[in-house]
C-alpha atoms as a PDB file:
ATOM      1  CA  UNK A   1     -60.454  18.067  -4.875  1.00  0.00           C
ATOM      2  CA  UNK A   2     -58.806  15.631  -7.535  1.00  0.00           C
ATOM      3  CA  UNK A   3     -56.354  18.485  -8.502  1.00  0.00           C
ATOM      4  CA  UNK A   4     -55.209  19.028  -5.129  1.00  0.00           C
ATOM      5  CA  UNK A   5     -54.740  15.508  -4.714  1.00  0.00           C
ATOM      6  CA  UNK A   6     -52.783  15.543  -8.665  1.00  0.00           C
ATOM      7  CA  UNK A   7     -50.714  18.844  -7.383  1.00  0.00           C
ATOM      8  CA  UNK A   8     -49.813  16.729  -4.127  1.00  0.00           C
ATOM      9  CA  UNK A   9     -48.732  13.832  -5.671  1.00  0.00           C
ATOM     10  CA  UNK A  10     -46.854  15.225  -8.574  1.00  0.00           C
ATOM     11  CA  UNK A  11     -44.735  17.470  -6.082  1.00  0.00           C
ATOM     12  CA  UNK A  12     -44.738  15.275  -3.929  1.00  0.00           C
ATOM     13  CA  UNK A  13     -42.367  12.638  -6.664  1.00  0.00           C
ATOM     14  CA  UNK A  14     -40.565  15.193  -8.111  1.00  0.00           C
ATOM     15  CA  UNK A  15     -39.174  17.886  -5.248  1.00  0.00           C
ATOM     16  CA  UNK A  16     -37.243  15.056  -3.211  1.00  0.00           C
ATOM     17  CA  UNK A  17     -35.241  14.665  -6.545  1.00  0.00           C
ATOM     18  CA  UNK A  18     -34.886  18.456  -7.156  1.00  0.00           C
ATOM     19  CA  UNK A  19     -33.356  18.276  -3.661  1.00  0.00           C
ATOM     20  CA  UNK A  20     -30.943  15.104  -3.675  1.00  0.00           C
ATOM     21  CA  UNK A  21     -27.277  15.634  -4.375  1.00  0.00           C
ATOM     22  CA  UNK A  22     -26.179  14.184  -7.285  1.00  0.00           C
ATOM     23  CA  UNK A  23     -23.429  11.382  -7.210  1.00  0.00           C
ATOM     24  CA  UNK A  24     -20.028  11.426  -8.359  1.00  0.00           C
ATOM     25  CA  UNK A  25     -19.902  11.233 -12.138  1.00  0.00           C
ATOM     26  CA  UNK A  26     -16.704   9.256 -13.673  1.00  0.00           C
ATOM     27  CA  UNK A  27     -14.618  12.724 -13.719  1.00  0.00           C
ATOM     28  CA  UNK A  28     -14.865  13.159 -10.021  1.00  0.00           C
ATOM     29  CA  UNK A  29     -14.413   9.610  -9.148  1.00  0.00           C
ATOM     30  CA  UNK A  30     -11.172   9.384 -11.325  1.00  0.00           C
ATOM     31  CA  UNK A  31      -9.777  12.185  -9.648  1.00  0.00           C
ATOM     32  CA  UNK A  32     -10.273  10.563  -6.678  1.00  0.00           C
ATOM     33  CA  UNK A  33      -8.443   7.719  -7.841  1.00  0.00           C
ATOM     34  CA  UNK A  34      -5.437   9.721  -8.947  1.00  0.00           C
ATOM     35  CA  UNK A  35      -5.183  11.420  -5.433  1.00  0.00           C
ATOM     36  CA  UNK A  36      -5.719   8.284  -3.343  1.00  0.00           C
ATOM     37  CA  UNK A  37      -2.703   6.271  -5.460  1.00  0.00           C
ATOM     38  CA  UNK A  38      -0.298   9.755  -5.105  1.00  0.00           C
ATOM     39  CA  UNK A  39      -0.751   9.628  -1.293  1.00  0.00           C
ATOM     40  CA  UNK A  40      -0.063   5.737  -1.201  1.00  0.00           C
ATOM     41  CA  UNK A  41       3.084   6.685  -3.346  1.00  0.00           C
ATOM     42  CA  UNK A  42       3.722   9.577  -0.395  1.00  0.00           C
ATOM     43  CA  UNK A  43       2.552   7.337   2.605  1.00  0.00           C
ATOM     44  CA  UNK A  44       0.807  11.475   3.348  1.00  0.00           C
ATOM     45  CA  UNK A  45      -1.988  11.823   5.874  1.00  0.00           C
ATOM     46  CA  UNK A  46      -5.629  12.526   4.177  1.00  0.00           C
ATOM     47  CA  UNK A  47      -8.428  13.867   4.891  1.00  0.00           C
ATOM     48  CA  UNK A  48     -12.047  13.714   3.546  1.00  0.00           C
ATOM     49  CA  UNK A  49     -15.510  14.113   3.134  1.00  0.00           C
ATOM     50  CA  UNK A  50     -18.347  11.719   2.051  1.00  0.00           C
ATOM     51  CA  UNK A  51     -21.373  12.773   0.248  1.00  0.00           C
ATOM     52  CA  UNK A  52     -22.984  11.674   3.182  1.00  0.00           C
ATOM     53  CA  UNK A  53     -21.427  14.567   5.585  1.00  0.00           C
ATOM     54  CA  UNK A  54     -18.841  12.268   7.332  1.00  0.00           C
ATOM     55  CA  UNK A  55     -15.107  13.288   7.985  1.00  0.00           C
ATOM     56  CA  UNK A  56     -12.574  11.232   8.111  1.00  0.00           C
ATOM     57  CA  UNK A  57      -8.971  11.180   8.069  1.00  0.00           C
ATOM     58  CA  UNK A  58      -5.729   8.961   8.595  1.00  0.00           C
ATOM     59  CA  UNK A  59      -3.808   7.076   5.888  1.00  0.00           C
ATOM     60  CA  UNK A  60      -4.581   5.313   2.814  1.00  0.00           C
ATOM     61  CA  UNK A  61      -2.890   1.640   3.049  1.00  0.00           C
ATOM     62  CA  UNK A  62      -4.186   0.042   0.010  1.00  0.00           C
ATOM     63  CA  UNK A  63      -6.478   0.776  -2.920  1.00  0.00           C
ATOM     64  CA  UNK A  64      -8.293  -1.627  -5.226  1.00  0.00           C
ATOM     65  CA  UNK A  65     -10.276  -0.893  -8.348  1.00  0.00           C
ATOM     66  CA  UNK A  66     -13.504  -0.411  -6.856  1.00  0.00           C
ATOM     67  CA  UNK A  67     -12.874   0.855  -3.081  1.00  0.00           C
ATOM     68  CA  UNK A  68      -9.487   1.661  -0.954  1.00  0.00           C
ATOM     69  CA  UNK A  69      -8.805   1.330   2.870  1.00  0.00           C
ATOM     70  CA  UNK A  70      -8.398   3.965   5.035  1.00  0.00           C
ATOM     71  CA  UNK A  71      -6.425   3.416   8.654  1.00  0.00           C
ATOM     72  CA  UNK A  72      -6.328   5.429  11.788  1.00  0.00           C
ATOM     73  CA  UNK A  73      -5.212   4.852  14.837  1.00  0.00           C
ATOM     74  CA  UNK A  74      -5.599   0.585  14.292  1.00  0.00           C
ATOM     75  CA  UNK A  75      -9.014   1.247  12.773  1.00  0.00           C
ATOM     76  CA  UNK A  76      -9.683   0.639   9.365  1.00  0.00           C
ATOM     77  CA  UNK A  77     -12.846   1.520   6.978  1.00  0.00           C
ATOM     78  CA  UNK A  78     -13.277   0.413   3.370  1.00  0.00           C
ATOM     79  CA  UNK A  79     -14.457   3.375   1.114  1.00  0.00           C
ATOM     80  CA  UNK A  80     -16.006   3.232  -2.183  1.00  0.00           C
ATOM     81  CA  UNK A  81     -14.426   5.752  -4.339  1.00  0.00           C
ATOM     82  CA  UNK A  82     -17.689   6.990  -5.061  1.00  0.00           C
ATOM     83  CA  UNK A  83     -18.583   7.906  -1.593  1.00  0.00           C
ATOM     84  CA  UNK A  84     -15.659  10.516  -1.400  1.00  0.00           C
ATOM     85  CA  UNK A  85     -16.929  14.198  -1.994  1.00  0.00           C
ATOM     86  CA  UNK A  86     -13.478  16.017  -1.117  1.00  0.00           C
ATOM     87  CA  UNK A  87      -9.890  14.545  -0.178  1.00  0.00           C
ATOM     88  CA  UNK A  88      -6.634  16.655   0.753  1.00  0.00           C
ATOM     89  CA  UNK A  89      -3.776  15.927   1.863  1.00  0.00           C
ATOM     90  CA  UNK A  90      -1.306  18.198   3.767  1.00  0.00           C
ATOM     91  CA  UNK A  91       2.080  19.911   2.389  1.00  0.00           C
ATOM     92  CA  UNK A  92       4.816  17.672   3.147  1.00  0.00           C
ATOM     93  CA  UNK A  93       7.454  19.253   5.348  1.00  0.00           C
ATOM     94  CA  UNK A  94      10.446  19.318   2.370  1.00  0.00           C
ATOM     95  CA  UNK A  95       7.379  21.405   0.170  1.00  0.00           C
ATOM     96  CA  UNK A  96       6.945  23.518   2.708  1.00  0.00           C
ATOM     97  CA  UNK A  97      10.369  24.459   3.556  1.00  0.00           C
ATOM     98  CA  UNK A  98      10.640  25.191  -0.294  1.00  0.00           C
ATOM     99  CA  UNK A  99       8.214  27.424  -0.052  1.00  0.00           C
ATOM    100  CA  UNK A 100       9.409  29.039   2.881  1.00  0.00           C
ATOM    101  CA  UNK A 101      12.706  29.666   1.106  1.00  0.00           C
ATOM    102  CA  UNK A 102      11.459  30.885  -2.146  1.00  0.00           C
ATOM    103  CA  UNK A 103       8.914  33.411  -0.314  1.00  0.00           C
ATOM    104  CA  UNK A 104      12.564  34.571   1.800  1.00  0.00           C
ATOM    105  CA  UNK A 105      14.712  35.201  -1.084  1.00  0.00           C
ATOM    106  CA  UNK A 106      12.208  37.000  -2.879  1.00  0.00           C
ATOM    107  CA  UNK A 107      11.878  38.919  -0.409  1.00  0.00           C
ATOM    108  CA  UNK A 108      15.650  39.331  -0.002  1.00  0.00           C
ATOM    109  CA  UNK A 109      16.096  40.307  -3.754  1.00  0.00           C
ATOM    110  CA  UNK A 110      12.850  42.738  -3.834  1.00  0.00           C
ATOM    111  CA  UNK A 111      14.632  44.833  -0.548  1.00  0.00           C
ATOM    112  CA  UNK A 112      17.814  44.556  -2.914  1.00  0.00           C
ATOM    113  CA  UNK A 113      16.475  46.257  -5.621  1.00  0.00           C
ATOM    114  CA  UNK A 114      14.999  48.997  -3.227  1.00  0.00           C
ATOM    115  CA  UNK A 115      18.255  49.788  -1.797  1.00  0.00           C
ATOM    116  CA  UNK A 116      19.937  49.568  -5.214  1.00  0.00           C
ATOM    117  CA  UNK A 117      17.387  52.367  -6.888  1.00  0.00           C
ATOM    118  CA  UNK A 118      17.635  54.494  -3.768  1.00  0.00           C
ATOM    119  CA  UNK A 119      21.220  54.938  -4.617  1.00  0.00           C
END
């Protein structure tokens, strides 16, 4: 009986932890940092996930060492930077109109050289 008690106890300390995400280390949180200050310098549109599951999005209207602020729609919630899993933010419209040229003249000059080696 005391070994099934043992077996119990021992998995009972050491499978929660097997099963726990691990938090952010520095890397990660870093990274975060760098994105939150590039889409205060853009005044972009995030969104994000916690390591808790939430979603949230809106914009980022200021960011201290430890935490920034994040406001939508007049609401405003104070993240840790180590709470953020994930952040994105969108293609700005001049990016994507870039794109949308570049992928067009390719295009144009590939059906060019077609033509051309036809002939």
């Amino acid at each position: 009986m005391k070994p099934l008690i043992v077996l119990v106890l021992v998995f009972g300390f050491v499978c929660p932890s097997l099963y726990a995400t691990p938090g952010p280390d520095q890397k990660h949180i870093d990274k975060i940092k760098k994105k939150v200050n590039q889409c205060i310098e853009k005044g972009s549109r995030v969104s994000m996930e916690t390591y808790d599951d939430r979603k949230l999005q809106g914009k980022i209207s200021e960011a201290g060492v430890d935490n920034f602020v994040l406001t939508n729609e007049g609401r405003s919630t104070t993240l840790a930077y180590e709470e953020i899993k994930k952040i994105k933010s969108p293609l700005d419209q001049r990016t994507k109109r870039a794109i949308a040229l570049a992928i067009v003249t390719g295009g144009l000059i590939g059906l060019t050289a077609v033509g051309l080696s036809q002939d």
